[in-house]
N, C-alpha and C. Protein backbone atom coordinates (compact mmCIF):
# COMPACT_ATOMS: atom_id res chain seq x y z
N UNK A 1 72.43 5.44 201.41
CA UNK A 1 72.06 6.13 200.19
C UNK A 1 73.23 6.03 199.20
N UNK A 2 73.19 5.45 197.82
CA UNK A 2 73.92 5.05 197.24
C UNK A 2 74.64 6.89 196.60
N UNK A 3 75.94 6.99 196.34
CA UNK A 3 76.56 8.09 195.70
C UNK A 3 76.29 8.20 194.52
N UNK A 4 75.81 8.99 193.62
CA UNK A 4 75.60 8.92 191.88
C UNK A 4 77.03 9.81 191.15
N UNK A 5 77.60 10.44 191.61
CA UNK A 5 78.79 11.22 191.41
C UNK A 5 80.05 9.83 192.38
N UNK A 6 80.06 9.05 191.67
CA UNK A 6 81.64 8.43 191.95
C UNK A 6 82.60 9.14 191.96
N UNK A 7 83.30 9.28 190.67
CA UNK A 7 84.43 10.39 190.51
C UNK A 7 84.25 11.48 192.00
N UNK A 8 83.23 12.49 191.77
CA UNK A 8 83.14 13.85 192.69
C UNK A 8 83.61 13.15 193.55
N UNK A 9 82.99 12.12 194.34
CA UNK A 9 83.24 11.19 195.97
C UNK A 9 84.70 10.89 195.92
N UNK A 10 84.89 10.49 194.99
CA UNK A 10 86.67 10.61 195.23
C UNK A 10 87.34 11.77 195.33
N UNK A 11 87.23 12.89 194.40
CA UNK A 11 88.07 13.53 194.59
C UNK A 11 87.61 14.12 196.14
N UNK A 12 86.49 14.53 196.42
CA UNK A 12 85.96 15.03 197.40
C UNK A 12 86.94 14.46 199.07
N UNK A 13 86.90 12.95 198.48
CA UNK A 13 87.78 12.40 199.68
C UNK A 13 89.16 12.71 199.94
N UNK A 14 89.89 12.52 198.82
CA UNK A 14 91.31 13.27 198.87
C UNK A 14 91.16 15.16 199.67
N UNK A 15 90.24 15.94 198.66
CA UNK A 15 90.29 17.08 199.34
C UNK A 15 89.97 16.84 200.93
N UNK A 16 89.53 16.49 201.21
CA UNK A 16 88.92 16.56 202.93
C UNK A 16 89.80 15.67 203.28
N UNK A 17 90.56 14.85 203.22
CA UNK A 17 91.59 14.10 203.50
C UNK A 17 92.69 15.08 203.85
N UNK A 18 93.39 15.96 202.56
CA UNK A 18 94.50 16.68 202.80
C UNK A 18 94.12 17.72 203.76
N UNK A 19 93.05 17.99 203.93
CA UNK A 19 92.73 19.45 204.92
C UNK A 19 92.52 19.18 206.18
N UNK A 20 92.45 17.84 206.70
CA UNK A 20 92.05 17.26 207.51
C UNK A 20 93.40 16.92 208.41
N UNK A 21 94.81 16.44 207.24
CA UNK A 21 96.22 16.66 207.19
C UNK A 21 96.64 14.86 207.62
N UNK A 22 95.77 14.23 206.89
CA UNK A 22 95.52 12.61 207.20
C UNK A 22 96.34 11.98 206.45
N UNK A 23 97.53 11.20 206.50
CA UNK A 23 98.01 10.76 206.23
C UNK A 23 97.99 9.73 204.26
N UNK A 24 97.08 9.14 204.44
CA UNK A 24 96.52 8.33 203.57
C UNK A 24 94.52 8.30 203.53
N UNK A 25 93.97 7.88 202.29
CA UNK A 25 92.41 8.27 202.34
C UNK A 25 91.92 7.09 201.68
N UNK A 26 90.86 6.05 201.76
CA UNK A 26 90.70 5.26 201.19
C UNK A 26 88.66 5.37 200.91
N UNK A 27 89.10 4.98 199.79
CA UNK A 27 87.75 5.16 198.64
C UNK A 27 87.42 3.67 197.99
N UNK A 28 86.16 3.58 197.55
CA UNK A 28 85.91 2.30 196.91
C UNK A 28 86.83 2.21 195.24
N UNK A 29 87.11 1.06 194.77
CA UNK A 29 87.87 1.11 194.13
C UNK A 29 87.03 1.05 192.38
N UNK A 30 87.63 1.81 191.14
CA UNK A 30 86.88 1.44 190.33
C UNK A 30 88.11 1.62 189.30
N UNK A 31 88.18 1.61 188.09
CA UNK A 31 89.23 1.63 186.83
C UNK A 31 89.38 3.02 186.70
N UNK A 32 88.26 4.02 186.62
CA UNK A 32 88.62 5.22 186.74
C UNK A 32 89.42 5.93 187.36
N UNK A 33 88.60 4.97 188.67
CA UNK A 33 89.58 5.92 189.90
C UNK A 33 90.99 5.89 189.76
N UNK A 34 91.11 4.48 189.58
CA UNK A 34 92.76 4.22 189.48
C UNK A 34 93.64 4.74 187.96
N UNK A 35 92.82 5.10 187.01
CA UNK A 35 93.85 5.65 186.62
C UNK A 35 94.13 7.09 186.41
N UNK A 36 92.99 7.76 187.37
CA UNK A 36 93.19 9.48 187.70
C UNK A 36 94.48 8.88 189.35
N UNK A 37 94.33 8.27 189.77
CA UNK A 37 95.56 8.06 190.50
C UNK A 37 96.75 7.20 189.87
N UNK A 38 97.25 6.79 188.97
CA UNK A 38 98.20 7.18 188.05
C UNK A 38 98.56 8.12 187.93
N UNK A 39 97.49 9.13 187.13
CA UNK A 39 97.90 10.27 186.50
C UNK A 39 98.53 11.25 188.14
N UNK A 40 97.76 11.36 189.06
CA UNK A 40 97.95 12.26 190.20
C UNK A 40 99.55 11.56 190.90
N UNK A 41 100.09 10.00 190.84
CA UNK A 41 101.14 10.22 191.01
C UNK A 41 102.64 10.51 190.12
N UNK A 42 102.31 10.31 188.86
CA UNK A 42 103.09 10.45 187.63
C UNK A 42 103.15 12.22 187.87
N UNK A 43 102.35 13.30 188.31
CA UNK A 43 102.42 14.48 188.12
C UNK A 43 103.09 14.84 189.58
N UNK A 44 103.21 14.19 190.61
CA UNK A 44 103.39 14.56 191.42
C UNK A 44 102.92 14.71 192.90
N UNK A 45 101.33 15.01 192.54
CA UNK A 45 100.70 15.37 193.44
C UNK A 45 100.03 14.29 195.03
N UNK A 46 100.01 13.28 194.48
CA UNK A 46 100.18 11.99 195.70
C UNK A 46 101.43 11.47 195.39
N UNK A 47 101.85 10.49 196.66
CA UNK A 47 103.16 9.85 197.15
C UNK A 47 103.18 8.47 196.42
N UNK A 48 101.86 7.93 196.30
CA UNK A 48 101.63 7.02 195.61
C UNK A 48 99.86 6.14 195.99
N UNK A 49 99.60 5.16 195.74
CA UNK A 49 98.27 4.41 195.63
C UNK A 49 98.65 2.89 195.82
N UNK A 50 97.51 2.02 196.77
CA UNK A 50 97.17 0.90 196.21
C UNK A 50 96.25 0.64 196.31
N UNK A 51 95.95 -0.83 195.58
CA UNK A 51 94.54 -1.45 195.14
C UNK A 51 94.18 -2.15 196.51
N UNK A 52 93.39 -2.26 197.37
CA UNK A 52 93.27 -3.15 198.53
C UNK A 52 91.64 -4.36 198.17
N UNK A 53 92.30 -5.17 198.19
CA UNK A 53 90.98 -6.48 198.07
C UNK A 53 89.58 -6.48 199.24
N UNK A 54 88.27 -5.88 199.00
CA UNK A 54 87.65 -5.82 199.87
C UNK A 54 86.28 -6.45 199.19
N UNK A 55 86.20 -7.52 199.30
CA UNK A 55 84.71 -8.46 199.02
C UNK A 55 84.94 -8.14 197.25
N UNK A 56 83.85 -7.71 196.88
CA UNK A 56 83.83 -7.60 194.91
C UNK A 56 84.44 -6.98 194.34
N UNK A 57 84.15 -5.39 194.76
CA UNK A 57 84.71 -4.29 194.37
C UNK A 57 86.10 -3.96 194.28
N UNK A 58 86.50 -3.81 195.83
CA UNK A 58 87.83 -3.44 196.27
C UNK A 58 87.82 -2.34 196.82
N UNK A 59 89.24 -1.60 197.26
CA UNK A 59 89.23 -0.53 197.69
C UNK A 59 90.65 0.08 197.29
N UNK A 60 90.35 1.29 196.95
CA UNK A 60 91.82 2.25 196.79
C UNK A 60 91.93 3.08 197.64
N UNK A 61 93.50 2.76 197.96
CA UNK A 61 94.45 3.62 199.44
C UNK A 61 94.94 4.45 198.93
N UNK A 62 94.97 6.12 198.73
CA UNK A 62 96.07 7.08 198.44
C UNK A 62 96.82 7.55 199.30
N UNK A 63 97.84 7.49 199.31
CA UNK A 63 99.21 8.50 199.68
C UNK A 63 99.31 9.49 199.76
N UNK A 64 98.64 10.79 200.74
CA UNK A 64 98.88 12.05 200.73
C UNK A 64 100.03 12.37 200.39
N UNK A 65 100.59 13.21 199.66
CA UNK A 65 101.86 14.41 199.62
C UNK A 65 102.08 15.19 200.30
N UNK A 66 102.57 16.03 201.15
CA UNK A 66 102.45 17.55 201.62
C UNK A 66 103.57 17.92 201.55
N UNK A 67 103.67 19.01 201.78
CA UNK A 67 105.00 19.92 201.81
C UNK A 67 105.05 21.05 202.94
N UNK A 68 106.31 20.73 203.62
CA UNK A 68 105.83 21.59 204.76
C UNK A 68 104.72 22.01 205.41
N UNK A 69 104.28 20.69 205.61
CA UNK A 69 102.98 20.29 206.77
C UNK A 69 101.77 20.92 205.62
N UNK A 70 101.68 21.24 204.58
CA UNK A 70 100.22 21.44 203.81
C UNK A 70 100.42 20.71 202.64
N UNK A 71 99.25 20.11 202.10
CA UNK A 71 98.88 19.26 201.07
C UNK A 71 99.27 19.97 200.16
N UNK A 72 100.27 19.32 199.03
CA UNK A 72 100.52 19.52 197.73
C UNK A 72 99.14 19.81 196.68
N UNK A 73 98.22 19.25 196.76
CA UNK A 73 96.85 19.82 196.40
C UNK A 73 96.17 20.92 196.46
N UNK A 74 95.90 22.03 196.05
CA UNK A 74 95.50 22.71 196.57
C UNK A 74 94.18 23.43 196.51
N UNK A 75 93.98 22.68 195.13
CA UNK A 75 92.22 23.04 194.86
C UNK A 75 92.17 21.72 193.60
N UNK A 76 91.07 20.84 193.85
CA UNK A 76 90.60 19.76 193.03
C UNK A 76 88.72 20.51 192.95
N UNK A 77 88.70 20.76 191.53
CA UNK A 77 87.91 20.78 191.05
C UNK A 77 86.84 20.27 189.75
N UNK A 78 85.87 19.45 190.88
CA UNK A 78 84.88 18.59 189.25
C UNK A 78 84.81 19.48 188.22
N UNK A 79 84.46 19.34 186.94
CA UNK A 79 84.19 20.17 186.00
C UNK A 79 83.11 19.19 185.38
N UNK A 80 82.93 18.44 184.71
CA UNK A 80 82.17 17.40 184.17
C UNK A 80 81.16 16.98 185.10
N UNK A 81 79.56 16.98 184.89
CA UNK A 81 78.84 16.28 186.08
C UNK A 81 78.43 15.21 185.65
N UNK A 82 77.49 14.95 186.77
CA UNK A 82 76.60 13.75 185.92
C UNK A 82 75.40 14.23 185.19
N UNK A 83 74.98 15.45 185.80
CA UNK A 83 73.92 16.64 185.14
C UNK A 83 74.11 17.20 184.06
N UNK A 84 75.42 17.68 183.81
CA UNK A 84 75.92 18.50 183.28
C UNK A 84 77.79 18.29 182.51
N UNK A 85 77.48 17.32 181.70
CA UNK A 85 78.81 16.83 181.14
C UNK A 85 79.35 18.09 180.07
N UNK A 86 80.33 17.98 180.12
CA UNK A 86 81.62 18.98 179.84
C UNK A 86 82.60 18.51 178.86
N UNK A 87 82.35 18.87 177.77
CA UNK A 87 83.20 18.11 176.47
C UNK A 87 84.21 19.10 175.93
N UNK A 88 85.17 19.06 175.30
CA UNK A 88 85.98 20.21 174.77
C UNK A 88 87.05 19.64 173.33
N UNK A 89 86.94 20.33 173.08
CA UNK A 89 87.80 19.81 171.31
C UNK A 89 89.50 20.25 172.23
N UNK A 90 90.18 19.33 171.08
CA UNK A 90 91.83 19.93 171.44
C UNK A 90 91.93 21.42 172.01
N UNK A 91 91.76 22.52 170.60
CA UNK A 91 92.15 23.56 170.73
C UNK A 91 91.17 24.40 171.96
N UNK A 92 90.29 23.94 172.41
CA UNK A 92 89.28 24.50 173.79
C UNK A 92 90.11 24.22 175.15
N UNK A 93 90.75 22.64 175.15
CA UNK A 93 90.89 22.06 176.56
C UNK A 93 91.75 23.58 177.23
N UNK A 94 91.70 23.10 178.63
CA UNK A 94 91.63 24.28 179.60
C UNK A 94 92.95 24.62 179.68
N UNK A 95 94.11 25.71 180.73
CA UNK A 95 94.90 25.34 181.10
C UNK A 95 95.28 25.95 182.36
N UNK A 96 95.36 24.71 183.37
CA UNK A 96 95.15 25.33 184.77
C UNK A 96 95.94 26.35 185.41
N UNK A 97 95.75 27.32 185.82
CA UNK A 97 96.81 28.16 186.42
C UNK A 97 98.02 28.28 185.43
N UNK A 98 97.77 29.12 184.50
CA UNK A 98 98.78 29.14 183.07
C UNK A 98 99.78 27.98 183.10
N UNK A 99 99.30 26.91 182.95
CA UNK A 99 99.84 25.51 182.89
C UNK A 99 100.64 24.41 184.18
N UNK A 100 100.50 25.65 185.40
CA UNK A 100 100.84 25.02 186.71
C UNK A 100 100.36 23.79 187.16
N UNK A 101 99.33 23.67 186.80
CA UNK A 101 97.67 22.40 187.10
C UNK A 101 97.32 22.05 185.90
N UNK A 102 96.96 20.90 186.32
CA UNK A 102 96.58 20.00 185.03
C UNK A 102 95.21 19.44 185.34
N UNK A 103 94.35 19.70 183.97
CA UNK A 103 92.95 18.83 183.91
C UNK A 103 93.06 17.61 183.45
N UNK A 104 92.56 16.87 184.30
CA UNK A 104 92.46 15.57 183.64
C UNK A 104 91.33 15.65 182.65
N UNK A 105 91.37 14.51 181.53
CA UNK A 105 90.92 14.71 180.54
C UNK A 105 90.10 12.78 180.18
N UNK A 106 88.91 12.53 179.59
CA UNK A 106 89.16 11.20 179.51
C UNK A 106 88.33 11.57 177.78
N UNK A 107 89.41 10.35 177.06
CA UNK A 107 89.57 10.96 175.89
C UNK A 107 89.20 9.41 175.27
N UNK A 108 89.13 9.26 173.68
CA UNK A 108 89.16 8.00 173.39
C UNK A 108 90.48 7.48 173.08
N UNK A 109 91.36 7.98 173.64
CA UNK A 109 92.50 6.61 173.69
C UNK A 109 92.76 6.56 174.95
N UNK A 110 91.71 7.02 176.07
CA UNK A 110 91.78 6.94 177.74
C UNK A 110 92.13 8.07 178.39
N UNK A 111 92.32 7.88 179.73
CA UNK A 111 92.47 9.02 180.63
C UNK A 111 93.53 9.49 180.78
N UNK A 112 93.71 11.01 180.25
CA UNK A 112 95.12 11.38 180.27
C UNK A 112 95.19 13.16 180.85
N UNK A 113 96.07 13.37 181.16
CA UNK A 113 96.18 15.37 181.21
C UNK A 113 95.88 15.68 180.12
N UNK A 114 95.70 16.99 180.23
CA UNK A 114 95.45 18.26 179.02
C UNK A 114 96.32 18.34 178.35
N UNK A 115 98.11 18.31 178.76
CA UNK A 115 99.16 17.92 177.76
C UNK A 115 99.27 17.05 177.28
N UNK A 116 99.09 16.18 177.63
CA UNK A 116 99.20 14.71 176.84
C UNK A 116 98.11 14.84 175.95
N UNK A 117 96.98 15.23 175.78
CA UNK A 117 95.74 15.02 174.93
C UNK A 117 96.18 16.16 173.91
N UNK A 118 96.60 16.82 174.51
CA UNK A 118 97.30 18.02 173.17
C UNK A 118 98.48 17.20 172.41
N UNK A 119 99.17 16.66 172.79
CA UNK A 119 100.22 16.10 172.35
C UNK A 119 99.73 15.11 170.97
N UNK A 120 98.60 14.42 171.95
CA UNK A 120 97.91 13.06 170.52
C UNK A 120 96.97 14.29 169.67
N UNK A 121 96.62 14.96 170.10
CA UNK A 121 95.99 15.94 169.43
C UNK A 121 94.27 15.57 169.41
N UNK A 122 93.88 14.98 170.74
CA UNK A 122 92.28 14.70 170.57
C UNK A 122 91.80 15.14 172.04
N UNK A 123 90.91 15.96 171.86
CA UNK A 123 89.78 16.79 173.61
C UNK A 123 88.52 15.49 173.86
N UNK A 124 88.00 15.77 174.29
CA UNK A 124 87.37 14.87 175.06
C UNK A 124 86.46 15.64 176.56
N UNK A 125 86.04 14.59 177.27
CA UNK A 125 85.17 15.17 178.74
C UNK A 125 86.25 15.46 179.69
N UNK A 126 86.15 16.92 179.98
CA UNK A 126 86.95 17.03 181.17
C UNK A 126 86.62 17.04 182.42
N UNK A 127 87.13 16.19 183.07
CA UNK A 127 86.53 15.31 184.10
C UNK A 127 86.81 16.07 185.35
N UNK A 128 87.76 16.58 185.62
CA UNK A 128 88.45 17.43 186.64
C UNK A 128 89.50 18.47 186.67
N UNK A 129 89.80 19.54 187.11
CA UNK A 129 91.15 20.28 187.33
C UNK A 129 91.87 19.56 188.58
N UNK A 130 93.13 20.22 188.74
CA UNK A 130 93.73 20.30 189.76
C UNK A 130 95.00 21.11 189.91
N UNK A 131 95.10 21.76 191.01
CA UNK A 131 96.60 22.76 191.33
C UNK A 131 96.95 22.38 192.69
């Protein structure tokens, strides 16, 4: 049965990955994915990512984080569906845990955090939280 929520399936994998206390988690690979894993290692929260060659598609490997044996992650939450898309002007975008967590944001100059999109000064679909 094919997935219609890509994005959700990823993050979904990382969460059940870190709780699971698995080392690394691998997902089918797409442009999105990879550059919300950018953003997740530039902030901190994975060790790092790669692209792995598997027939057309590909596949992406993440790098759990933890800290003293528990995942640096601690709640990844969709916000944007495929039902139910989630748009927000600059002055709306969210701010996670009074700025502890960051929403990713995908904007028209691309996928960036909630600070950075404040920074260029343009909101967009917010695609996910995370703390």
């Amino acid at each position: 049965m094919p997935v219609t929520d890509q994005i959700g399936d990823f993050l979904t994998r990382i969460r059940n990955a870190g709780a699971a206390s698995h080392s690394h988690v691998e997902a089918p690979k797409s442009q999105v994915k990879v550059h919300i894993a950018e953003i997740l290692v530039d902030q901190g929260f994975i060790d790092g990512f790669e692209v792995l060659p598997d027939g057309v598609q590909g596949k992406i490997r993440i790098k759990l984080r933890y800290y003293q044996k528990k995942p640096v992650i601690k709640e990844m939450k969709r916000i944007s569906k495929p039902g139910r898309r989630v748009y927000a002007p600059v002055e709306l975008l969210p701010k996670v845990h009074h700025g502890l967590g960051i929403a990713i944001i995908s904007t028209s100059k691309g996928i960036m955090t909630d600070k950075q999109a404040r920074q260029f000064n343009v909101g967009g679909e917010i695609i996910c939280t995370i703390w």
